[in-house]
C-alpha atoms as a PDB file:
ATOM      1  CA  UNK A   1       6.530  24.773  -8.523  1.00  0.00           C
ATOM      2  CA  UNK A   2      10.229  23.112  -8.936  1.00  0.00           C
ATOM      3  CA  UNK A   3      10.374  23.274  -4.795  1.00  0.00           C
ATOM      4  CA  UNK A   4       6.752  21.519  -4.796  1.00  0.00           C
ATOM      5  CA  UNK A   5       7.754  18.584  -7.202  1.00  0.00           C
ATOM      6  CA  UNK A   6      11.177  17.848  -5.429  1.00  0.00           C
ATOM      7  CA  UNK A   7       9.611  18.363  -2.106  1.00  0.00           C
ATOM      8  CA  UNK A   8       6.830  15.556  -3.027  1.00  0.00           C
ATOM      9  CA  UNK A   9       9.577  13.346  -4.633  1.00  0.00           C
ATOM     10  CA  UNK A  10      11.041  12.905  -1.393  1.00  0.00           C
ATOM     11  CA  UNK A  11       8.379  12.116   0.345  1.00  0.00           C
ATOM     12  CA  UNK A  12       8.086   9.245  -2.071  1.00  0.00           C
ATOM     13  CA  UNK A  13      11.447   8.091  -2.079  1.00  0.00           C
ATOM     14  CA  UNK A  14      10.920   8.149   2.098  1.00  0.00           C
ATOM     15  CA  UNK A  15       8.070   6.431   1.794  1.00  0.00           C
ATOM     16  CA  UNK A  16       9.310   3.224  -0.480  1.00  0.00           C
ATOM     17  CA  UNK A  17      12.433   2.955   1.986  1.00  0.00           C
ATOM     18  CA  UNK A  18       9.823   0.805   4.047  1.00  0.00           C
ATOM     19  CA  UNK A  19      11.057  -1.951   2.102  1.00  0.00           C
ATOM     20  CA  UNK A  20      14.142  -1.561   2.642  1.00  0.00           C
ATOM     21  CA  UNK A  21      17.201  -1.472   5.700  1.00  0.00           C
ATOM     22  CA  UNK A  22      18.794   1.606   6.331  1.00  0.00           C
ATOM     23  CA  UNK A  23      22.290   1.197   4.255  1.00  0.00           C
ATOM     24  CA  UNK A  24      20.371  -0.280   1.817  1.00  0.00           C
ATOM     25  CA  UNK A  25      17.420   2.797   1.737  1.00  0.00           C
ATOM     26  CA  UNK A  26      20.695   5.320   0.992  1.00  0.00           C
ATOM     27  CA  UNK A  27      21.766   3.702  -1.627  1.00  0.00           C
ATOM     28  CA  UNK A  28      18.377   3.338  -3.048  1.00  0.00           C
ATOM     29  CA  UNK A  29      17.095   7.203  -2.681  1.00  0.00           C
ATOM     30  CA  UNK A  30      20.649   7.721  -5.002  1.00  0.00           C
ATOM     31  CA  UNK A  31      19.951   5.786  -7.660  1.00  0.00           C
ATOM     32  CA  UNK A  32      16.220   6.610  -7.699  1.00  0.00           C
ATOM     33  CA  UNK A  33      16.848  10.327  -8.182  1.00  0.00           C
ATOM     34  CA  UNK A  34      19.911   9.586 -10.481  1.00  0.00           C
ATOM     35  CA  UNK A  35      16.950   7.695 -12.671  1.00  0.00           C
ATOM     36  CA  UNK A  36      14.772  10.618 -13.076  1.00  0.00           C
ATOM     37  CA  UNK A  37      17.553  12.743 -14.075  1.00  0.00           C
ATOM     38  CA  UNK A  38      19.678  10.795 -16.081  1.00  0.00           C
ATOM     39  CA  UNK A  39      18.845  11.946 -19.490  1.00  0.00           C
ATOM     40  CA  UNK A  40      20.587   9.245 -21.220  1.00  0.00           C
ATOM     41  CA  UNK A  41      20.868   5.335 -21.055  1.00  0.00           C
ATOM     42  CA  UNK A  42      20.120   4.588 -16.862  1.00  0.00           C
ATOM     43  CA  UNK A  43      22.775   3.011 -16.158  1.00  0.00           C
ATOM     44  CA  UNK A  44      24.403   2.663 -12.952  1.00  0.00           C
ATOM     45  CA  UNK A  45      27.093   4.696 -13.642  1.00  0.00           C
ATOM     46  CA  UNK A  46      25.314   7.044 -15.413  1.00  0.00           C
ATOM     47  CA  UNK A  47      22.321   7.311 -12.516  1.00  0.00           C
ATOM     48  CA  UNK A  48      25.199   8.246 -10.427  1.00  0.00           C
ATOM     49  CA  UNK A  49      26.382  10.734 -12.339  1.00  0.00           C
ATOM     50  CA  UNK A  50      23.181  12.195 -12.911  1.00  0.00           C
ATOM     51  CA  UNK A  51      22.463  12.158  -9.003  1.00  0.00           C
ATOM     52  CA  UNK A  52      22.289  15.438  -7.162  1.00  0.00           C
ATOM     53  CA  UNK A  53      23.921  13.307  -3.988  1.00  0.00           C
ATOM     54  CA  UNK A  54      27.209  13.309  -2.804  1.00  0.00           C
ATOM     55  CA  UNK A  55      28.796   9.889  -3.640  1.00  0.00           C
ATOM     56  CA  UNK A  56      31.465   8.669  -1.229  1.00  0.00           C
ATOM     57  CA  UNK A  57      31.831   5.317  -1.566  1.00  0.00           C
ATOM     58  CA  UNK A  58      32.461   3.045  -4.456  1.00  0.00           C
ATOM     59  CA  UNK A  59      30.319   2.742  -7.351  1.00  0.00           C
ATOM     60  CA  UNK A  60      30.620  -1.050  -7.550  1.00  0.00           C
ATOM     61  CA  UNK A  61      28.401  -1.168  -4.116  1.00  0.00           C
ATOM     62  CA  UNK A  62      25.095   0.627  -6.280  1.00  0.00           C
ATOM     63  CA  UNK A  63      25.891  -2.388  -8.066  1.00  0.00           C
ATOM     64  CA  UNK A  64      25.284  -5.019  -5.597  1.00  0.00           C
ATOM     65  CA  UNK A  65      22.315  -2.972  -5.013  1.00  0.00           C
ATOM     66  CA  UNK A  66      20.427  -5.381  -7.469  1.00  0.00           C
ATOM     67  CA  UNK A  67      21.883  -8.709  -6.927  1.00  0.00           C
ATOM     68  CA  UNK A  68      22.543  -8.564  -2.655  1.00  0.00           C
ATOM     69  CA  UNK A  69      21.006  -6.005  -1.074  1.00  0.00           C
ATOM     70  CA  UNK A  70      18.627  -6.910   1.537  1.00  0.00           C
ATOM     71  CA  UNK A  71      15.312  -5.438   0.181  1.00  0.00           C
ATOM     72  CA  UNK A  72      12.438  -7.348  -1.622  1.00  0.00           C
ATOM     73  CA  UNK A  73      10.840  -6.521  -4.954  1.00  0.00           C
ATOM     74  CA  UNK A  74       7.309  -8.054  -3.442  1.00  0.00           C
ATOM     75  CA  UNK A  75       8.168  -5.383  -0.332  1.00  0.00           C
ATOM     76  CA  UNK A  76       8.136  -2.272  -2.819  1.00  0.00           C
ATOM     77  CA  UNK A  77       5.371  -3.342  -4.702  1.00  0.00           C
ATOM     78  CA  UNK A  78       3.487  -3.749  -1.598  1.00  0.00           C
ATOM     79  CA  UNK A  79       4.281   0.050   0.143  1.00  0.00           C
ATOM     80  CA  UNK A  80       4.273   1.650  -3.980  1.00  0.00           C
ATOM     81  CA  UNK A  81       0.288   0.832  -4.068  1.00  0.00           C
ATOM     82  CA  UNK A  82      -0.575   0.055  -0.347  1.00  0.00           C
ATOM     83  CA  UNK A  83       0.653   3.395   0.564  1.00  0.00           C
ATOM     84  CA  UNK A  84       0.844   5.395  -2.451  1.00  0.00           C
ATOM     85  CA  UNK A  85      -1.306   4.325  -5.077  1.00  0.00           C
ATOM     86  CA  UNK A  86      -4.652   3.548  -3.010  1.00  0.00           C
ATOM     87  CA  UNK A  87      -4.546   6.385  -0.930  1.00  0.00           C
ATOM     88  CA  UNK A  88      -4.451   8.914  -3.922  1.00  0.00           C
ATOM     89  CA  UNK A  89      -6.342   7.500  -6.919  1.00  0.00           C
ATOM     90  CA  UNK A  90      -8.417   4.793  -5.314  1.00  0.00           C
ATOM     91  CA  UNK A  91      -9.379   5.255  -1.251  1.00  0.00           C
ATOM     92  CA  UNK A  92     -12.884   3.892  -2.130  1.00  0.00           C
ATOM     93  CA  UNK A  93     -14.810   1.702  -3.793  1.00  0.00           C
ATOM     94  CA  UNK A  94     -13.846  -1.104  -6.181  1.00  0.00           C
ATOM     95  CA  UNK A  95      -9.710  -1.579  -7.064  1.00  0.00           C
ATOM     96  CA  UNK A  96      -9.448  -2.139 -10.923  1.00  0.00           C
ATOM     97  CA  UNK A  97      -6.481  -3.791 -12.163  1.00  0.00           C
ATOM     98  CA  UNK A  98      -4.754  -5.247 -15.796  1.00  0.00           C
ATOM     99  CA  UNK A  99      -2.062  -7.733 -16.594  1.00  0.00           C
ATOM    100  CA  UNK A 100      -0.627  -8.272 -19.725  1.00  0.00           C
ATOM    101  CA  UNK A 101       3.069  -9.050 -20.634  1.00  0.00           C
ATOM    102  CA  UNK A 102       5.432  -7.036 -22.704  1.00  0.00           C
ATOM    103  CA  UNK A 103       8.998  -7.694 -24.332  1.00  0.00           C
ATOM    104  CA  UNK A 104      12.153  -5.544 -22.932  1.00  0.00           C
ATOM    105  CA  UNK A 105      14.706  -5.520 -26.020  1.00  0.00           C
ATOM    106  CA  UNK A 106      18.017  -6.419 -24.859  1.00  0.00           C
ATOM    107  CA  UNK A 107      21.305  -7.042 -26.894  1.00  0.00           C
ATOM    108  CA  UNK A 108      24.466  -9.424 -26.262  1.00  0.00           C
ATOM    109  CA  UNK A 109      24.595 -12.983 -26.002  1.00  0.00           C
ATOM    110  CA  UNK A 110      25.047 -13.605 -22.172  1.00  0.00           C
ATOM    111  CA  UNK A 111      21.794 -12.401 -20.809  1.00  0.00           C
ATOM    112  CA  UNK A 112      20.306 -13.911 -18.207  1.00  0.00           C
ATOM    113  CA  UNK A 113      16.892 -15.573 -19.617  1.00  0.00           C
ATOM    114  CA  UNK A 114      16.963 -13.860 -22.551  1.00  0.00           C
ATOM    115  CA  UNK A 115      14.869 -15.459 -25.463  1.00  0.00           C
ATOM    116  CA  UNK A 116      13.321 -14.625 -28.989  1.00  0.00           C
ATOM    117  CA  UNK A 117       9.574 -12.895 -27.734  1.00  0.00           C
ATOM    118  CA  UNK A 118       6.890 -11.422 -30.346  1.00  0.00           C
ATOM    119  CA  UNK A 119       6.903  -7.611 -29.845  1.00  0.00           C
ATOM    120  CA  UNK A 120       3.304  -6.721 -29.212  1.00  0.00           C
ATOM    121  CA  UNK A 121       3.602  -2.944 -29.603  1.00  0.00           C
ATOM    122  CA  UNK A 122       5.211  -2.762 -32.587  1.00  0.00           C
ATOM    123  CA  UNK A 123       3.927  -5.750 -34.937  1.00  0.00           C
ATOM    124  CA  UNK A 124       0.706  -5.696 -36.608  1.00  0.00           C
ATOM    125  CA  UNK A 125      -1.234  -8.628 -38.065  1.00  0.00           C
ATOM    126  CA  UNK A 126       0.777  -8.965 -41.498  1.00  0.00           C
ATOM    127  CA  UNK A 127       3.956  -8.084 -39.937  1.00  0.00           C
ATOM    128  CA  UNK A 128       4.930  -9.938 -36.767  1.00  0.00           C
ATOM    129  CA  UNK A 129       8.571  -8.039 -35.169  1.00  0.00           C
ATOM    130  CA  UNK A 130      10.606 -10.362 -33.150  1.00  0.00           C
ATOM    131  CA  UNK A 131      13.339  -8.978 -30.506  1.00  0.00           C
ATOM    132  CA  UNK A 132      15.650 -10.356 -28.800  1.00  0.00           C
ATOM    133  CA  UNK A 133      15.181  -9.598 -24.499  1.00  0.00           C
ATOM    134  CA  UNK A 134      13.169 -10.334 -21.573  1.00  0.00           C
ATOM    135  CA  UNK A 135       9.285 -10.935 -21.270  1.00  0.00           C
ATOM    136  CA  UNK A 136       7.563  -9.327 -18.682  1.00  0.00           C
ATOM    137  CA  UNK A 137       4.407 -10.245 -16.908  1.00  0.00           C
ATOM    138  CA  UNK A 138       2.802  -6.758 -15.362  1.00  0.00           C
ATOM    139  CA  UNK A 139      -0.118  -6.047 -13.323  1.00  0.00           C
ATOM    140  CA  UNK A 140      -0.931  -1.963 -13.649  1.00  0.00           C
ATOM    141  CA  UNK A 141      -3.471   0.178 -11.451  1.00  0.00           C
ATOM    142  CA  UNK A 142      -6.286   1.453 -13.574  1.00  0.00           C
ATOM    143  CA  UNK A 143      -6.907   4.746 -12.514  1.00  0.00           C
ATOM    144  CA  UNK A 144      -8.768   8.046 -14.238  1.00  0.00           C
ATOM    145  CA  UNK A 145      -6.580  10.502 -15.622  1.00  0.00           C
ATOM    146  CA  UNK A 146      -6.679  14.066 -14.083  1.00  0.00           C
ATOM    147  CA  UNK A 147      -6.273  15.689 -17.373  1.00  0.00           C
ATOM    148  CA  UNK A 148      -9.013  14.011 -19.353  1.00  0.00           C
ATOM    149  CA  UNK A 149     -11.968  12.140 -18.213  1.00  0.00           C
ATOM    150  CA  UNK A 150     -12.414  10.229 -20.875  1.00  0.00           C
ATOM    151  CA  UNK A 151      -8.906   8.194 -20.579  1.00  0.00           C
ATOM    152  CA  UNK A 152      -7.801   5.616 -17.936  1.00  0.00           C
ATOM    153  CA  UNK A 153      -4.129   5.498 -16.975  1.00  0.00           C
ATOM    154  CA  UNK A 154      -2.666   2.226 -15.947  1.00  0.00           C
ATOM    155  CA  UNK A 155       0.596   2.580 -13.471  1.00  0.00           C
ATOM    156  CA  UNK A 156       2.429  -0.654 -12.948  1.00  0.00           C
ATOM    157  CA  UNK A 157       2.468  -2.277  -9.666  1.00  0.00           C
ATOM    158  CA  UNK A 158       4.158  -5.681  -9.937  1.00  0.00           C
ATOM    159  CA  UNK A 159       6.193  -7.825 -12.838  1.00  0.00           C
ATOM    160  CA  UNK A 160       7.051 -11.126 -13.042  1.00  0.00           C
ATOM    161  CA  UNK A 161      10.005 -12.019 -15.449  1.00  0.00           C
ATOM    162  CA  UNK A 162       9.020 -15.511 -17.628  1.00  0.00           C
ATOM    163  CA  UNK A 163      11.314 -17.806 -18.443  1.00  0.00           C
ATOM    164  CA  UNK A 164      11.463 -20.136 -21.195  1.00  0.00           C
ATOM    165  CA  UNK A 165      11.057 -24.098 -19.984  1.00  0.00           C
ATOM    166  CA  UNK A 166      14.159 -24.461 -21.193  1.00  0.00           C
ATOM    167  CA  UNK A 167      15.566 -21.731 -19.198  1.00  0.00           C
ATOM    168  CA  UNK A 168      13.862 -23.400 -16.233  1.00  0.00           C
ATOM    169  CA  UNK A 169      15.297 -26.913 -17.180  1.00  0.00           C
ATOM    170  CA  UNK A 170      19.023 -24.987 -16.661  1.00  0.00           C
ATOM    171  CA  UNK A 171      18.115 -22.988 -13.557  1.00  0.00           C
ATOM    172  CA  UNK A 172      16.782 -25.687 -12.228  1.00  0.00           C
ATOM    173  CA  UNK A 173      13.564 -24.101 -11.324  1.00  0.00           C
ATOM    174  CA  UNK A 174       9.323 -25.034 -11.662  1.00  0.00           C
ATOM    175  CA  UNK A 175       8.264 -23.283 -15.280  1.00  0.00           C
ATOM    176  CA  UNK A 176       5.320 -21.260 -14.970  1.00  0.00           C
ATOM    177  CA  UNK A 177       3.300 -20.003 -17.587  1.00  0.00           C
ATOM    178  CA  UNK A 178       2.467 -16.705 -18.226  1.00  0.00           C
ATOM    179  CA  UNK A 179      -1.465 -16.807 -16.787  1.00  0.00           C
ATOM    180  CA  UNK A 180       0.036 -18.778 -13.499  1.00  0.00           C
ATOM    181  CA  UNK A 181       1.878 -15.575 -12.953  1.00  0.00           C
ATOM    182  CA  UNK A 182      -0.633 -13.545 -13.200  1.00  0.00           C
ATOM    183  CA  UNK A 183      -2.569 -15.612 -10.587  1.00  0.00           C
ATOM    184  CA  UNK A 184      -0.112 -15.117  -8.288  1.00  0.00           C
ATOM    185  CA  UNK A 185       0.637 -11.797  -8.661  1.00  0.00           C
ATOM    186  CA  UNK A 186      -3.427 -11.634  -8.284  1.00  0.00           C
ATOM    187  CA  UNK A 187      -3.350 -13.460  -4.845  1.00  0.00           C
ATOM    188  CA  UNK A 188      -0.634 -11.157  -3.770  1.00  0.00           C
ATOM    189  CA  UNK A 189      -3.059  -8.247  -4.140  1.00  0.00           C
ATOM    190  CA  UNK A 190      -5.783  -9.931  -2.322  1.00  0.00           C
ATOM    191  CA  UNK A 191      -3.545 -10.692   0.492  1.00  0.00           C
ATOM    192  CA  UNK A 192      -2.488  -6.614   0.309  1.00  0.00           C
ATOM    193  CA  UNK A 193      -5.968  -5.449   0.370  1.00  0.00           C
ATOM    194  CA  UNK A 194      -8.567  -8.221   1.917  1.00  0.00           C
ATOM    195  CA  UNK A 195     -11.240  -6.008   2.525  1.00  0.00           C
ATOM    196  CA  UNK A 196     -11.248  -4.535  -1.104  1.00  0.00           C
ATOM    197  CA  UNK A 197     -13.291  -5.918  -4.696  1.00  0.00           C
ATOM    198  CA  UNK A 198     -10.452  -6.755  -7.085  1.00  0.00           C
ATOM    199  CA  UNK A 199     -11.281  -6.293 -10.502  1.00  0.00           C
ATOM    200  CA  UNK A 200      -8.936  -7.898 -12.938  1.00  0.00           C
ATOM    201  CA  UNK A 201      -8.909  -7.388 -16.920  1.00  0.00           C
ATOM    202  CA  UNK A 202      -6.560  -9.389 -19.494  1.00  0.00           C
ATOM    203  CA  UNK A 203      -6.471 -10.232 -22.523  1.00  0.00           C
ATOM    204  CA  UNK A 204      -7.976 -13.968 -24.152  1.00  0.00           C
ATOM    205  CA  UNK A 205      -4.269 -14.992 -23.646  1.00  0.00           C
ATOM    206  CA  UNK A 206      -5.019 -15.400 -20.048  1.00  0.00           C
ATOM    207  CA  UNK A 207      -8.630 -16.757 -19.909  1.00  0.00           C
ATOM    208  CA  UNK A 208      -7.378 -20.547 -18.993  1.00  0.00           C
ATOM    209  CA  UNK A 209      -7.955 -22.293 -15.939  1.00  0.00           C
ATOM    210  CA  UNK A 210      -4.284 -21.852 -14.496  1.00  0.00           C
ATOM    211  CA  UNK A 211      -5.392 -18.491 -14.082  1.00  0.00           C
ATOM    212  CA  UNK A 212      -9.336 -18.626 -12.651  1.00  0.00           C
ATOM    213  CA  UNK A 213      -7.762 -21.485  -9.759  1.00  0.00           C
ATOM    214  CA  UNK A 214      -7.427 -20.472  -6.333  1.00  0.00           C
ATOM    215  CA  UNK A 215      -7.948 -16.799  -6.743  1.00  0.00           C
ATOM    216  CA  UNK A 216      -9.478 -15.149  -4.293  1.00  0.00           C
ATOM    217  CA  UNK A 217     -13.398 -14.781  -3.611  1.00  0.00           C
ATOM    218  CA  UNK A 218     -13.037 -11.390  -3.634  1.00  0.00           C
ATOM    219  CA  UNK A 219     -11.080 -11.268  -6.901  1.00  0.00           C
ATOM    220  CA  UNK A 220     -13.302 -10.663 -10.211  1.00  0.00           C
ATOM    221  CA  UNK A 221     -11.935 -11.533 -13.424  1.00  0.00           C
ATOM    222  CA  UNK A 222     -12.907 -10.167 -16.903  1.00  0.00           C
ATOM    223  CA  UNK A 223     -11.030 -11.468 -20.053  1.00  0.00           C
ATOM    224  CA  UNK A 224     -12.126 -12.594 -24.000  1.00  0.00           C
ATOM    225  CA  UNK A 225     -13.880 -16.335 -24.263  1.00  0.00           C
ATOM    226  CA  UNK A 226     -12.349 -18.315 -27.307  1.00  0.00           C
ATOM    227  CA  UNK A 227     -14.077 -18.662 -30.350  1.00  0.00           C
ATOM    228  CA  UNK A 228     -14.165 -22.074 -29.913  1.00  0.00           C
ATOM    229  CA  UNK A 229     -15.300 -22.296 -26.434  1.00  0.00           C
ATOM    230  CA  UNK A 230     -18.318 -24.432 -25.262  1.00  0.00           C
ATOM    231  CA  UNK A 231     -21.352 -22.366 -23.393  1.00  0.00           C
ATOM    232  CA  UNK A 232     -23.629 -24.163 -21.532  1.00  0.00           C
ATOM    233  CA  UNK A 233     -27.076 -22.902 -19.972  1.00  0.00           C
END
């Protein structure tokens, strides 16, 4: 069973070095299987301890891995559901997708856009929990779970980091809101499967009109309508 799982892991890892040059797809298969078995915090170091590879170079290059490497977040995304995903939970029929954002707790000062974000998971309605990190915008594949058939899994696809307008005003860089990128990450999955029904599901956070614009004809979208909003015949 062991042989099985590592055997299919590497198929994986071959597959998602698509996106990717050839130096660039070594170091990546390293510090993919040093994530998996790194039982501790995944750090670089750490991931390449926890590698079964033989490391002979220095670590400072896994490094540059994730700030000038020549691969392209969009690029993964694109083979991890093009070629993975659709293939084994959804070769037919309709492609059901979410978005929502969620807050990655970080600590120190110096991190790069960084902000005070409202922890979704963990407040309630009385008691709102602040923490201090990033805020993530994700699209997930919906997809039924083997074990039950009752549940729905959702396995991320894409993320989009938002940044504060005043991070924006310092980068400098266009803000975007949170439903604007959705949208786009939206039109990126139209353009990755054209002859496919999109369904998209968020939240009443994203039902504005930043969102519904320019998506494409193909793409349904299913959120909450505000209390306040005005219905016509």
């Amino acid at each position: 069973m062991l042989q099985e799982i590592v055997k299919v892991f590497r198929s994986l890892s071959q597959t998602l070095c698509i996106a990717c040059n050839a130096p660039t797809a070594d170091n990546f298969v390293t510090l993919r299987s040093g994530l998996v078995l790194c039982l501790g915090r995944p750090t670089v170091r750490n991931m390449l301890r926890a590698s079964n590879r033989k490391i002979n170079q220095h670590e400072s290059r896994y490094h540059r891995f994730f700030a000038r490497a020549m691969w392209s977040i969009d690029k993964l995304s694109q083979v991890w559901l093009v070629e993975i995903l659709i293939p084994l939970f959804a070769p037919t029929g309709d492609v059901h997708v979410c978005g929502d954002e969620t807050t990655c707790g970080k600590s120190g000062r110096r991190v790069a856009c960084a902000a005070w974000y409202r922890d979704a998971v963990h407040s309630s309605g009385q008691q709102p929990v602040i923490d201090w990190g990033h805020n993530w915008v994700v699209v997930g594949l919906i997809v039924a779970c083997p074990c039950h058939v009752q549940r729905k899994l959702q396995l991320p696809v894409m993320a989009r980091l938002y940044r504060s307008e005043k991070h924006c005003r310092q980068a400098p860089r266009p803000f975007q809101t949170r439903p604007e990128l959705l949208a786009q990450m939206i039109k990126k999955l139209g353009q990755w499967l054209p002859h496919r029904r999109i369904r998209v599901s968020a939240d009443g956070a994203y039902a504005a009109d930043k969102m519904l614009q320019g998506l494409p004809s193909a793409v349904a979208f299913t959120s909450r309508i505000r209390r306040d909003a005005a219905r016509y015949e």
